[in-house]
Protein backbone atom coordinates (compact mmCIF):
# COMPACT_ATOMS: atom_id res chain seq x y z
CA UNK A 1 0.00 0.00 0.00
CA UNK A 2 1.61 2.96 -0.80
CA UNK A 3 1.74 6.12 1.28
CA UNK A 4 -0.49 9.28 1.89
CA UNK A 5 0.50 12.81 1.63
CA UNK A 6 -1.08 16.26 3.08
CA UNK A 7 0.87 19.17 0.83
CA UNK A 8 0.18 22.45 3.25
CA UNK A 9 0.97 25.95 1.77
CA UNK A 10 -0.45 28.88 4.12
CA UNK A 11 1.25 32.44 5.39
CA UNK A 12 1.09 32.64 8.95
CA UNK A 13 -0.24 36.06 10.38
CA UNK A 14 0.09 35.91 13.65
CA UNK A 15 3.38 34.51 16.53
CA UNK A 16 0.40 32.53 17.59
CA UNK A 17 0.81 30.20 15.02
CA UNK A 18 3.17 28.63 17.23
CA UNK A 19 0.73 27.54 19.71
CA UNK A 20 -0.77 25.45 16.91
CA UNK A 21 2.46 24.18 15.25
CA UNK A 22 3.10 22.83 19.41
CA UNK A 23 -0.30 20.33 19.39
CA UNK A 24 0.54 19.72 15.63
CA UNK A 25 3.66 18.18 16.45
CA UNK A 26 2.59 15.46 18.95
CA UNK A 27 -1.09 15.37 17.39
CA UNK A 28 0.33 14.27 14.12
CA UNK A 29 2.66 11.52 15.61
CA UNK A 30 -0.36 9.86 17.48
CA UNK A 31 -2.36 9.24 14.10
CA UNK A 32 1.12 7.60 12.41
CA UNK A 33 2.18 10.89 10.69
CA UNK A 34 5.38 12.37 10.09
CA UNK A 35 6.54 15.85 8.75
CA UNK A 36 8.99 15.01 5.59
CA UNK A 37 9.92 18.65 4.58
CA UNK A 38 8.99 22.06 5.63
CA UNK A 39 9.98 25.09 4.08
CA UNK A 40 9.12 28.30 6.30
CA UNK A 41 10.29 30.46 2.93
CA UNK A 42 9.04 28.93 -0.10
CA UNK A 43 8.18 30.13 -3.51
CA UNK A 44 5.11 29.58 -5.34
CA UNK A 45 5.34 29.65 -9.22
CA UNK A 46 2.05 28.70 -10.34
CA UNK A 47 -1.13 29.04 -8.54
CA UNK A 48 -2.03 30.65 -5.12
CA UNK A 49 0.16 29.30 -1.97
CA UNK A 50 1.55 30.79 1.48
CA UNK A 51 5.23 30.87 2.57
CA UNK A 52 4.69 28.00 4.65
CA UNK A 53 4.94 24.55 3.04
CA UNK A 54 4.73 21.25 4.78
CA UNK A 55 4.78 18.32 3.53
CA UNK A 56 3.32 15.46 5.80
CA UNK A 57 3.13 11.59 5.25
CA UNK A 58 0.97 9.03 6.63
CA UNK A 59 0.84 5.41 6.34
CA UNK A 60 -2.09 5.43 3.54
CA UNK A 61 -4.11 7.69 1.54
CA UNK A 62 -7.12 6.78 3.92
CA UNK A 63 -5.25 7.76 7.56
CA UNK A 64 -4.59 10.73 5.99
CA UNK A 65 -8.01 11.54 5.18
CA UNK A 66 -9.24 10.29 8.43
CA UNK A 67 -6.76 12.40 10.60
CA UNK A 68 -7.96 15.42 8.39
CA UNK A 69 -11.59 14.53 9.42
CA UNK A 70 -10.76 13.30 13.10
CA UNK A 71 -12.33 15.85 15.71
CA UNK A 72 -9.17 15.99 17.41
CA UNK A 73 -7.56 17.82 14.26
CA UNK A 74 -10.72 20.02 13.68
CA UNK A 75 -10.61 21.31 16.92
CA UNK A 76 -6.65 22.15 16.26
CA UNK A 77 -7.32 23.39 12.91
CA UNK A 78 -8.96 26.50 14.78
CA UNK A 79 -5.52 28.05 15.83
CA UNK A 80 -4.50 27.34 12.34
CA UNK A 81 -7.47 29.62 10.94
CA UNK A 82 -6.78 32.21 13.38
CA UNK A 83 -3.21 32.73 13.00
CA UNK A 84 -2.69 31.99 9.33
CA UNK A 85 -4.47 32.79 5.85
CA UNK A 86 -3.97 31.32 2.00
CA UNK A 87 -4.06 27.97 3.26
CA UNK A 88 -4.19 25.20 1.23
CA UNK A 89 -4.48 21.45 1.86
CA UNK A 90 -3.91 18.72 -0.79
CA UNK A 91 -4.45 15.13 0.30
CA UNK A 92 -3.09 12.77 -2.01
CA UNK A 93 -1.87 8.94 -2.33
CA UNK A 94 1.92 8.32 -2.98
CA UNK A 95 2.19 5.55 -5.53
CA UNK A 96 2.32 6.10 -9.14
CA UNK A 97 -0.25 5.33 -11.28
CA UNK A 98 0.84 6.20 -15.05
């Protein structure tokens, strides 16, 4: 089974964002997820996107999708909204297909 991706672009606004980024770290290691790369100056070339990039992997396509949907990560999600804007969150599968 191959593995599951979130791909996180958002600008924080606010120091606060910290206080999130604290429960993210030991949130996302409870639901089998690690942080591969992050990037707190990156450039977008095409599209919209924030400064901030993450990219996050899970064990499948499907835990990713249910830690994005847990209640535990809603709740969290709130200091996200608060102290950043431009966000955007791609969930996606990591095998190759073509």
């Amino acid at each position: 089974m191959s593995k599951g991706f979130w791909l996180v672009t958002t600008t924080v606004t606010n120091q606060a964002f910290a206080e999130y980024v604290e429960a993210f770290q030991p949130w996302i290691e409870s639901v089998g997820g690690s942080v591969l790369a992050k990037d707190l100056e990156s450039k977008t070339v095409e599209g919209k996107g924030g400064k901030l990039s993450v990219i996050i992997q899970f064990p499948s396509k499907q835990a990713a999708i249910d830690a994005y949907n847990s209640s535990e990560y809603q709740e969290l999600s709130k200091l996200r909204w608060a102290n950043s804007s431009d966000t955007n969150i791609t969930i996606m599968d990591g095998g190759v297909t073509h």
